[in-house]
C-alpha atoms as a PDB file:
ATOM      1  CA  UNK A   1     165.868 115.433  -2.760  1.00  0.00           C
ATOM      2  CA  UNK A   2     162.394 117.721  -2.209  1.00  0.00           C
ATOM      3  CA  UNK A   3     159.985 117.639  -5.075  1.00  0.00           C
ATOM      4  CA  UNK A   4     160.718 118.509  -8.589  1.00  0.00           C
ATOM      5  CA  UNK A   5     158.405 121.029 -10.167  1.00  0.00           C
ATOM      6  CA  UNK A   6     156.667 118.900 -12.888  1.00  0.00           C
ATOM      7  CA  UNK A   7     156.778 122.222 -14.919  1.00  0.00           C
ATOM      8  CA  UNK A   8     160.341 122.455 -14.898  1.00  0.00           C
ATOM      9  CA  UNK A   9     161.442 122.476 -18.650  1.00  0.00           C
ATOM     10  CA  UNK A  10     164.992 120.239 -17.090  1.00  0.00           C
ATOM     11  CA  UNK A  11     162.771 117.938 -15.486  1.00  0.00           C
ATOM     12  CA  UNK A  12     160.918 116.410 -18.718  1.00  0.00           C
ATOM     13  CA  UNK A  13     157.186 114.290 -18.307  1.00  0.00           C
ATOM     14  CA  UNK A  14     157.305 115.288 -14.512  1.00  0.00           C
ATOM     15  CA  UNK A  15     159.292 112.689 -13.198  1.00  0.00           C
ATOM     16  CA  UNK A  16     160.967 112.653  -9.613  1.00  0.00           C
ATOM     17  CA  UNK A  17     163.692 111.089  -9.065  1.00  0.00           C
ATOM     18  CA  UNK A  18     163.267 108.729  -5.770  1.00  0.00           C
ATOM     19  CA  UNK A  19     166.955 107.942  -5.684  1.00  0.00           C
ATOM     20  CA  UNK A  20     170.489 109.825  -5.767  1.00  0.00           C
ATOM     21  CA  UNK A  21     171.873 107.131  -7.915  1.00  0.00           C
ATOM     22  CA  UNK A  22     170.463 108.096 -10.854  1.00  0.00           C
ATOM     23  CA  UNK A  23     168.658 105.016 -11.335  1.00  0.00           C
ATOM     24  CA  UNK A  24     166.178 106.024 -13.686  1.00  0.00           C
ATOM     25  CA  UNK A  25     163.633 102.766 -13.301  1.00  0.00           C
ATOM     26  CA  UNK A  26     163.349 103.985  -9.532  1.00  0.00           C
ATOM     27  CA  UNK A  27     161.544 107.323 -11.009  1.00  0.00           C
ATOM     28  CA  UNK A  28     157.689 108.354 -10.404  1.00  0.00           C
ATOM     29  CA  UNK A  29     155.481 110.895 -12.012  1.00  0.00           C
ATOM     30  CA  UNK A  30     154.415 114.026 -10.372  1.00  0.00           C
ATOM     31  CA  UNK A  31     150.608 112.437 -10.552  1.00  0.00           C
ATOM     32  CA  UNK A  32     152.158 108.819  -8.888  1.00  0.00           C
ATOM     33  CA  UNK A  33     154.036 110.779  -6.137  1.00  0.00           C
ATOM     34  CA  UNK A  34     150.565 113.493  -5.496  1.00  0.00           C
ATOM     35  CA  UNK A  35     148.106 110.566  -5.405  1.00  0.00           C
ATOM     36  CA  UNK A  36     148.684 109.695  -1.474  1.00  0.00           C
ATOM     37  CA  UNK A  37     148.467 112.982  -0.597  1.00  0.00           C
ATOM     38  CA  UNK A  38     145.350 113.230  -2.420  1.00  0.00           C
ATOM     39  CA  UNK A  39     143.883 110.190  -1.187  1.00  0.00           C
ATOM     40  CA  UNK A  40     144.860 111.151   2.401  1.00  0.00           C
ATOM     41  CA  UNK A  41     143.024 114.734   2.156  1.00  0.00           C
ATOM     42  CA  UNK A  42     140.003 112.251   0.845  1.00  0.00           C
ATOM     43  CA  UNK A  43     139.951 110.546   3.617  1.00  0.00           C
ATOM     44  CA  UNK A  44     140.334 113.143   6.102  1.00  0.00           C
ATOM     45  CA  UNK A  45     137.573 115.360   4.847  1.00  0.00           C
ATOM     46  CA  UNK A  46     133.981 114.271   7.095  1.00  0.00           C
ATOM     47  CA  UNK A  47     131.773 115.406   4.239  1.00  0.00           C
ATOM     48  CA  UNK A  48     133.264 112.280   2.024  1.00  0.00           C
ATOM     49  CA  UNK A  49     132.978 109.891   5.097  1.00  0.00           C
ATOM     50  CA  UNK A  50     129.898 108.169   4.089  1.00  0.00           C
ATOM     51  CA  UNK A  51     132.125 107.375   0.738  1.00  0.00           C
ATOM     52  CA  UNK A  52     135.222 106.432   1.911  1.00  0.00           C
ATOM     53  CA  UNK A  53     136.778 105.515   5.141  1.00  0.00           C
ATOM     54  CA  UNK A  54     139.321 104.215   6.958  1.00  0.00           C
ATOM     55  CA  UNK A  55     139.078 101.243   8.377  1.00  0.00           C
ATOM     56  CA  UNK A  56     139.128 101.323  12.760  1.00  0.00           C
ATOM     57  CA  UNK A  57     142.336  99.482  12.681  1.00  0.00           C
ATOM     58  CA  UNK A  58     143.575 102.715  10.742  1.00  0.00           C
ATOM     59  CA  UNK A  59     145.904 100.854   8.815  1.00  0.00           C
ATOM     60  CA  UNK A  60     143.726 100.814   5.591  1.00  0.00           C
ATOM     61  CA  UNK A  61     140.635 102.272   3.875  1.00  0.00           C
ATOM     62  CA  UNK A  62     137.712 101.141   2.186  1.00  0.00           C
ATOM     63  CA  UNK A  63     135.146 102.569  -0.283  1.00  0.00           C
ATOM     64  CA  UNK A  64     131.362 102.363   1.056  1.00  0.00           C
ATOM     65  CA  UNK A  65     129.588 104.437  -1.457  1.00  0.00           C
ATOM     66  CA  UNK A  66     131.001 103.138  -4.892  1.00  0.00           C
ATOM     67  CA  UNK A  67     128.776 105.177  -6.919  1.00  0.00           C
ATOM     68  CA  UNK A  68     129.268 108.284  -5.259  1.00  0.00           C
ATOM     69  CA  UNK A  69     133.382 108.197  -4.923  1.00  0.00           C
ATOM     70  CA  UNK A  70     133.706 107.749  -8.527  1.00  0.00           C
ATOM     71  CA  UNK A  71     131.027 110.689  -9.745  1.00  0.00           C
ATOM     72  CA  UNK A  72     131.591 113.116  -7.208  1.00  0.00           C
ATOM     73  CA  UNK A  73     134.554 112.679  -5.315  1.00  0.00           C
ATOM     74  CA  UNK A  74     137.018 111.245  -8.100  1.00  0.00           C
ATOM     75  CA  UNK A  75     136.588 114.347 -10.515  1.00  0.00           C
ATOM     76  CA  UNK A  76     137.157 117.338  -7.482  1.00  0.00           C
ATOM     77  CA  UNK A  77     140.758 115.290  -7.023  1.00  0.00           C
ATOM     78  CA  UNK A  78     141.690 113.591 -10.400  1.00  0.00           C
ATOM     79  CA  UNK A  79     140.347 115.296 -12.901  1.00  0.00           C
END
């Protein structure tokens, strides 16, 4: 199933349904299902490398500038 609109007035708090069951313990927030996405564009943007990075294995990330990625990053993408 493609996202939900979290505004949708049948689709109450946001929530996305992950499974066709029904099951709804298997649901996620709009916010829970956006935050990859989010963190991805973080990471991909050069001006926020000094910040945040991936790691050169590429299979994780790590902050480098705590400071910064919580006062100026943070708010632009989870305010």
């Amino acid at each position: 199933m493609p996202f939900d609109d979290p505004n949708n007035p049948d689709n109450p708090q946001g929530a996305i349904p992950t499974s066709s069951s029904g099951d709804d313990h298997l649901s996620r927030t709009w916010s829970e299902t956006i935050f990859p996405m989010k963190l991805y564009d973080i990471l991909c943007n050069p001006d926020f490398h000094h910040a945040i990075s991936w790691m050169p294995h590429g299979r994780s990330w790590k902050v480098l500038n705590k400071d910064y990625f919580m006062e100026e990053i943070c708010p632009q993408y989870f305010a």
